[in-house]
N, C-alpha and C. Protein backbone atom coordinates (compact mmCIF):
# COMPACT_ATOMS: atom_id res chain seq x y z
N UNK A 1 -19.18 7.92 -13.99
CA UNK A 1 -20.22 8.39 -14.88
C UNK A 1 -21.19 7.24 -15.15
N UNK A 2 -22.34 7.48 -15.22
CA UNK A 2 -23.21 6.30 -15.71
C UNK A 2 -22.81 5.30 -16.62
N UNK A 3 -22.37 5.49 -17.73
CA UNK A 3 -21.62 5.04 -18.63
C UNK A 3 -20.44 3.49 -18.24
N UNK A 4 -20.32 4.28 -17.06
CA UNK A 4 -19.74 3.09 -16.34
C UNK A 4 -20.37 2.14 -15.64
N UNK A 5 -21.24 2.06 -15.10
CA UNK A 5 -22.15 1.37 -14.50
C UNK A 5 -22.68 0.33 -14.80
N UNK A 6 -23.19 -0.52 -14.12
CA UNK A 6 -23.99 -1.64 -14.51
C UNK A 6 -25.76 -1.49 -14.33
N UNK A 7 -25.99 -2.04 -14.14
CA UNK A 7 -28.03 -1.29 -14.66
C UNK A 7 -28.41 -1.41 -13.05
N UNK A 8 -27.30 -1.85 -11.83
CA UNK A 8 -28.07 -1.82 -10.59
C UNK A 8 -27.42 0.11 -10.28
N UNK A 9 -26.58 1.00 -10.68
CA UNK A 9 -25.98 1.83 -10.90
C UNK A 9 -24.84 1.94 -9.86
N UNK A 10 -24.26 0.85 -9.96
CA UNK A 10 -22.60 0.14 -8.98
C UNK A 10 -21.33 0.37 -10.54
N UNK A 11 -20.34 1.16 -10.04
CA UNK A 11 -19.53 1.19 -11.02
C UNK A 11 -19.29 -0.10 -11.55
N UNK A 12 -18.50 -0.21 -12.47
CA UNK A 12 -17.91 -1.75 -13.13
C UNK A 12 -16.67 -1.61 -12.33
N UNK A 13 -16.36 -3.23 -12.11
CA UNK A 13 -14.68 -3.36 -11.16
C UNK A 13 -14.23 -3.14 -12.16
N UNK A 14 -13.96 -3.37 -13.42
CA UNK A 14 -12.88 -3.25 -14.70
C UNK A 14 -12.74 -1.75 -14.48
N UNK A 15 -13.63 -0.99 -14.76
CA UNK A 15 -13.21 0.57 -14.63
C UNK A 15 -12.18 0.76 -13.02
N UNK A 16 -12.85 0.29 -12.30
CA UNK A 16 -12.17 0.63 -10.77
C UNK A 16 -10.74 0.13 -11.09
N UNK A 17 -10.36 -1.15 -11.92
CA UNK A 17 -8.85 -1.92 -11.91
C UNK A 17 -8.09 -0.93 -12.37
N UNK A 18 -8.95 -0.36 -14.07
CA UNK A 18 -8.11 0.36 -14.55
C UNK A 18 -7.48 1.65 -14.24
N UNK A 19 -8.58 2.08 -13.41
CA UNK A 19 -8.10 3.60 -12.72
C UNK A 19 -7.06 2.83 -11.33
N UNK A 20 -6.93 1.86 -10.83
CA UNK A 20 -5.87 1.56 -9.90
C UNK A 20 -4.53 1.34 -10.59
N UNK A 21 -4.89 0.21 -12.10
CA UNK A 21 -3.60 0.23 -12.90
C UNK A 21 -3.00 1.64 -13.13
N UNK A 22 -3.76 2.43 -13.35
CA UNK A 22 -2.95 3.93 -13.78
C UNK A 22 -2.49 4.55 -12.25
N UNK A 23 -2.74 4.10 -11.37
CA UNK A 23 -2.02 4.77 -9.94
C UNK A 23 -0.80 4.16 -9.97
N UNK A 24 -1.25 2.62 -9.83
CA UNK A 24 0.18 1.93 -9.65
C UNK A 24 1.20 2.50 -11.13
N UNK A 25 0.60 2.70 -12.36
CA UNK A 25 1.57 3.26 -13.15
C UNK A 25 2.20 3.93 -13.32
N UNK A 26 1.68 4.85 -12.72
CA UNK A 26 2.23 6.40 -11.63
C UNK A 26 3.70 6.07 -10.91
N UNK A 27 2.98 5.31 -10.16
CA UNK A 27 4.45 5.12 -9.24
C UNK A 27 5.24 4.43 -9.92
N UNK A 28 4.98 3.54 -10.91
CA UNK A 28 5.91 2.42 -11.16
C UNK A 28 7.23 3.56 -12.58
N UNK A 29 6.26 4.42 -13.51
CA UNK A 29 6.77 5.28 -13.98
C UNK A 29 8.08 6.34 -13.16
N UNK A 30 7.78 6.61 -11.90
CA UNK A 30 8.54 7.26 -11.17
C UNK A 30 9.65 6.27 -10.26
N UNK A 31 9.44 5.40 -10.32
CA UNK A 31 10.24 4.49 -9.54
C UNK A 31 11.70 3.85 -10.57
N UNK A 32 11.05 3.60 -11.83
CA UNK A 32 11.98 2.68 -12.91
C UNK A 32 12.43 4.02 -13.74
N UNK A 33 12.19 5.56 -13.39
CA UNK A 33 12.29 6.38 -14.56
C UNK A 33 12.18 6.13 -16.13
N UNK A 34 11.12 5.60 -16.22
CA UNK A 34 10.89 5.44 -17.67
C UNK A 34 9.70 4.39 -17.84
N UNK A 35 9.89 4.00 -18.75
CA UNK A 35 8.85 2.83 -19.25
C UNK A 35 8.63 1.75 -18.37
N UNK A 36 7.06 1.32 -18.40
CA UNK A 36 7.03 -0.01 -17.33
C UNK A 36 5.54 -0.56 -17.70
N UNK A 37 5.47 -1.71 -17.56
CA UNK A 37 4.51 -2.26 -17.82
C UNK A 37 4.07 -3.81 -16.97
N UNK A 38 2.24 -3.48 -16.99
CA UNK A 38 1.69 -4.51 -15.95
C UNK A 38 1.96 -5.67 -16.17
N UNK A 39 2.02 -6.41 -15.67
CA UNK A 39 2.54 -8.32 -15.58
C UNK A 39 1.23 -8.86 -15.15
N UNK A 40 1.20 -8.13 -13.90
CA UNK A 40 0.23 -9.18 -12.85
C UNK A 40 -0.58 -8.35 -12.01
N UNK A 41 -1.75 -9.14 -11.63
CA UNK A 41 -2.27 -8.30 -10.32
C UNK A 41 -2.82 -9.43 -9.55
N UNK A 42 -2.67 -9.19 -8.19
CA UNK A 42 -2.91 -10.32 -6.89
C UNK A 42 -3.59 -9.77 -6.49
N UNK A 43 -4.55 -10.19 -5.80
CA UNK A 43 -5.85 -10.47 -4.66
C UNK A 43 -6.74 -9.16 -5.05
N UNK A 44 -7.59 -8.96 -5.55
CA UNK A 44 -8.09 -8.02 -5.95
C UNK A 44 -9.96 -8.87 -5.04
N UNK A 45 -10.24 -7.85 -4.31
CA UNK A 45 -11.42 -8.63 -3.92
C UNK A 45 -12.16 -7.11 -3.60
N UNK A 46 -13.50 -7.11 -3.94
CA UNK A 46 -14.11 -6.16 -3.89
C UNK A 46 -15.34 -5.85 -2.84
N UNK A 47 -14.89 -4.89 -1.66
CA UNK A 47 -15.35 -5.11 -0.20
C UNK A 47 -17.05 -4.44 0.22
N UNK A 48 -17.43 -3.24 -1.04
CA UNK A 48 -18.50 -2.51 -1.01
C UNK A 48 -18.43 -1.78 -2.89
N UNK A 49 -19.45 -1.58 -2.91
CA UNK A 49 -19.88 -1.36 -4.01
C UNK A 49 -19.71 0.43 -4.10
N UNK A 50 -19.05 1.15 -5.36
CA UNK A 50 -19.08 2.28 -5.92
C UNK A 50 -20.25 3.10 -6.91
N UNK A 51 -21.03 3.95 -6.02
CA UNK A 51 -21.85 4.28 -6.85
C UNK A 51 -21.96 5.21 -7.60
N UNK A 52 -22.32 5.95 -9.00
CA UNK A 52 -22.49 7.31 -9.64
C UNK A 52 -22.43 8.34 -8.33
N UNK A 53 -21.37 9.37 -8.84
CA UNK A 53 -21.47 10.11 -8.22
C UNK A 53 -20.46 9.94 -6.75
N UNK A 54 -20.09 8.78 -6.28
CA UNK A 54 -18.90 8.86 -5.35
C UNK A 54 -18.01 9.53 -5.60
N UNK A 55 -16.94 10.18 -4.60
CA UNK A 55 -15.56 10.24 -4.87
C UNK A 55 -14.72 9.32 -5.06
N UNK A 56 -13.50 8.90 -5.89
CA UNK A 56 -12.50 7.58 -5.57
C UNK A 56 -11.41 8.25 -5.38
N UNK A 57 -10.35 7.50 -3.82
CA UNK A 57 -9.85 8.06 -3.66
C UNK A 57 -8.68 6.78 -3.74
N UNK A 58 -7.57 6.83 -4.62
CA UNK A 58 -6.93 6.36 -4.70
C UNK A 58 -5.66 6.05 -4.05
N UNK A 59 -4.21 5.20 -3.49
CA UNK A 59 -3.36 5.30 -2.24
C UNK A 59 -2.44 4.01 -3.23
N UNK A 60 -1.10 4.91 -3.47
CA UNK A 60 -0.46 3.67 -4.11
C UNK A 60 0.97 3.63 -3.71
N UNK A 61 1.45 2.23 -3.38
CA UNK A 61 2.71 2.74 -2.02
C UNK A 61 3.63 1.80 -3.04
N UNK A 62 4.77 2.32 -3.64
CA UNK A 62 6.10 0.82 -3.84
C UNK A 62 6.35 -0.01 -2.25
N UNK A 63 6.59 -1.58 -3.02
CA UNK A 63 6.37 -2.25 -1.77
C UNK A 63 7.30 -3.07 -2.25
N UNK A 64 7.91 -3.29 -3.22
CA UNK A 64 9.27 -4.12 -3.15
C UNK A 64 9.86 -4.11 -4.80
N UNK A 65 10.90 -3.55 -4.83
CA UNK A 65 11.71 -3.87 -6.13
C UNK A 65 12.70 -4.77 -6.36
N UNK A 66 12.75 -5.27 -7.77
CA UNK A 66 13.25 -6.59 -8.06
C UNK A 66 14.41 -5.85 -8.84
N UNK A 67 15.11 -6.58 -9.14
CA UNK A 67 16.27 -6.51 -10.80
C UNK A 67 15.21 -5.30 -11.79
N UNK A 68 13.80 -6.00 -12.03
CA UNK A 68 13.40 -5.30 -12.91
C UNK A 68 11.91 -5.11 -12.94
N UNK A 69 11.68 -5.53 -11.69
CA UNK A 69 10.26 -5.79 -11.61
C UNK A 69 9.76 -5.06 -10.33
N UNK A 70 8.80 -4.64 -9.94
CA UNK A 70 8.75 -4.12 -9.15
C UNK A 70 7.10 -3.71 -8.43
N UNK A 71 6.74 -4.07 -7.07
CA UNK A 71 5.63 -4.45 -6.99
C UNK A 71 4.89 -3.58 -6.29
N UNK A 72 3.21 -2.92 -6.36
CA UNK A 72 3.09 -1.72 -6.10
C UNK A 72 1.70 -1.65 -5.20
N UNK A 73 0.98 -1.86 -4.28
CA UNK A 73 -0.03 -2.26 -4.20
C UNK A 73 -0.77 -0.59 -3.27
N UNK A 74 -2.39 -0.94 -3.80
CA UNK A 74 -3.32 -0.17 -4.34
C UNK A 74 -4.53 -0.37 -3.67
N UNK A 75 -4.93 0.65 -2.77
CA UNK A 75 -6.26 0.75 -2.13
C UNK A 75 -7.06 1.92 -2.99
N UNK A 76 -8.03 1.57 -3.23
CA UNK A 76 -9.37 2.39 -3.71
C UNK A 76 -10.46 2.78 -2.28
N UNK A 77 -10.72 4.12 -2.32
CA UNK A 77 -11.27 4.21 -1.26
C UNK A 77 -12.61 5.01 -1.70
N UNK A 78 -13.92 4.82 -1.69
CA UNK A 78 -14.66 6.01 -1.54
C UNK A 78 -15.66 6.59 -0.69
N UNK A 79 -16.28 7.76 -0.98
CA UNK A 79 -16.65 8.30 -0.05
C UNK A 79 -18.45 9.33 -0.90
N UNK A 80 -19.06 8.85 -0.55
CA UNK A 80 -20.25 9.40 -0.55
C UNK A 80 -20.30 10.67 -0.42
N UNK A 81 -21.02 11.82 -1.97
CA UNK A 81 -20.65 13.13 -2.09
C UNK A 81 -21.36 14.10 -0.56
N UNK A 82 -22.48 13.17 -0.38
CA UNK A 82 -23.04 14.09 1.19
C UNK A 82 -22.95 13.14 2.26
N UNK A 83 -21.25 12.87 2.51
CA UNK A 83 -20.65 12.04 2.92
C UNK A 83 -19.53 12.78 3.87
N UNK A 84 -19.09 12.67 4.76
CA UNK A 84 -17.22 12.91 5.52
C UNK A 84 -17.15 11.43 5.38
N UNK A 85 -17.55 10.49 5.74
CA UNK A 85 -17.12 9.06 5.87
C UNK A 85 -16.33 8.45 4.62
N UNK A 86 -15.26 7.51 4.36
CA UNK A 86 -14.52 7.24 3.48
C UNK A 86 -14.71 5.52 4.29
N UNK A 87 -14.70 4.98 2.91
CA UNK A 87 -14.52 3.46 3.11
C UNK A 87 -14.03 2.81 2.00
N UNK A 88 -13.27 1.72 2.66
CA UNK A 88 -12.20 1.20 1.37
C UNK A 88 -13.00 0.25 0.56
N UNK A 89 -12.82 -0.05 -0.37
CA UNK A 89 -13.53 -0.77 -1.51
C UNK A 89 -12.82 -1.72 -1.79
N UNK A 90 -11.75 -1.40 -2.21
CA UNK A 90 -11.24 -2.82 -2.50
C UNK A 90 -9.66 -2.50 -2.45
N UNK A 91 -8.86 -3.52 -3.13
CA UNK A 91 -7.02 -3.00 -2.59
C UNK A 91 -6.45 -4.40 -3.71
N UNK A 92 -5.31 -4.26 -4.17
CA UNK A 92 -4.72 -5.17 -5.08
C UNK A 92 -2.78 -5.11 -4.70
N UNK A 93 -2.29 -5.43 -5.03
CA UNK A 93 -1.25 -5.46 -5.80
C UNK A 93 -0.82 -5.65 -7.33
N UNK A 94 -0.34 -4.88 -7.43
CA UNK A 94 0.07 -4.92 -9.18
C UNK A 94 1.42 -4.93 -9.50
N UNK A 95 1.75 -5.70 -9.84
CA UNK A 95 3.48 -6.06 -10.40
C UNK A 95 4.04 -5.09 -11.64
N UNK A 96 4.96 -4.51 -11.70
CA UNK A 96 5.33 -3.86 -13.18
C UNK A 96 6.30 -4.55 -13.29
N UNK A 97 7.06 -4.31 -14.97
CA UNK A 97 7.99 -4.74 -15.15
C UNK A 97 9.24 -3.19 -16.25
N UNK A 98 10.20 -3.02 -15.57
CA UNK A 98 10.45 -1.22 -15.98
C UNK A 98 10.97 -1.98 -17.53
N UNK A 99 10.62 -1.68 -18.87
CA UNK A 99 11.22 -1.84 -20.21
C UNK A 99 11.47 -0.46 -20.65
N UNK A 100 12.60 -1.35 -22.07
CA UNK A 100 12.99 0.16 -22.69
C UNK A 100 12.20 0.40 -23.83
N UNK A 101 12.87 0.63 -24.78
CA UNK A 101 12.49 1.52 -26.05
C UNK A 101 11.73 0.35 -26.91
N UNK A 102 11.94 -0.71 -26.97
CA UNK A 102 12.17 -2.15 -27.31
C UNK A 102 11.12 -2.91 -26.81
N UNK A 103 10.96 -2.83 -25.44
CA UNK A 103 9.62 -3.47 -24.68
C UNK A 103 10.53 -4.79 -23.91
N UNK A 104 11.76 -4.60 -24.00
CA UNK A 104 12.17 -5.83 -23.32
C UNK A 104 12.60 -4.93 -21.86
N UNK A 105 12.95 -6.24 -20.61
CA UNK A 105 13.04 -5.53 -19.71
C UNK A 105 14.42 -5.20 -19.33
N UNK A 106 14.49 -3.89 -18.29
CA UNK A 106 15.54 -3.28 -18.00
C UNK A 106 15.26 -3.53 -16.37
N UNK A 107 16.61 -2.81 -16.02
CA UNK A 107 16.61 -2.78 -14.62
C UNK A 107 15.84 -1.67 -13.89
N UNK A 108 15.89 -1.57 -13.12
CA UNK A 108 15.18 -0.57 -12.26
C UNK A 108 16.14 0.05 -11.47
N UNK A 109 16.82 1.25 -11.56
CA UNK A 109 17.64 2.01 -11.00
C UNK A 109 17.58 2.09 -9.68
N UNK A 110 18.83 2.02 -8.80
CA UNK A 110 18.45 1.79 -7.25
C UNK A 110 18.32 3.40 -6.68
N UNK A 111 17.54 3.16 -5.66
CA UNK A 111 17.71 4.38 -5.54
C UNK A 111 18.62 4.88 -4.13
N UNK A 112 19.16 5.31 -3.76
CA UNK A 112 20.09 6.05 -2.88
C UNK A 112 19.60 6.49 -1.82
């Protein structure tokens, strides 16, 4: 939405992080069954610019779990509305950490 934008009308990366933090939260929620929260994010570099009115198409894969931590990384892709073409924008990794009720951390249930 405009709102997001900066005055050249290129989304803000903070909006783009945060809509990737909530993908990776996605998974990281389904992975630790329960509570989890961001630590970290690595290499975040931004390859083409998002404008009003794109689609974002988001891609968030688990890529390695710890004791309790667990790491999730995140391509943003978009695509111009009188567009078929899709191009990636940018891509991160984001670390969670699965906590309980408390906010301290727990394990991350293996899965089978």
């Amino acid at each position: 939405m405009p709102a997001d934008t900066n005055p050249a009308g290129d989304i803000f990366g903070g909006w783009l992080m945060s809509q990737m933090d909530l993908a990776a939260g996605s998974v990281a929620a389904l992975a630790s069954r329960g509570r989890s929260a961001t630590i970290a994010v690595e290499g975040m570099k931004f390859h083409r610019p998002v404008k009003v009115g794109d689609e974002v198409s988001l891609f968030a894969e688990l890529t390695h779990v710890g004791r309790s931590s667990m790491q999730i990384h995140v391509e943003a892709w978009r695509r111009a509305r009188e567009s078929d073409d899709s191009e990636k924008v940018t891509e991160a990794t984001f670390t969670f950490v699965a906590i309980d009720a408390n906010g301290a951390p727990r394990p991350v249930p293996k899965v089978e």
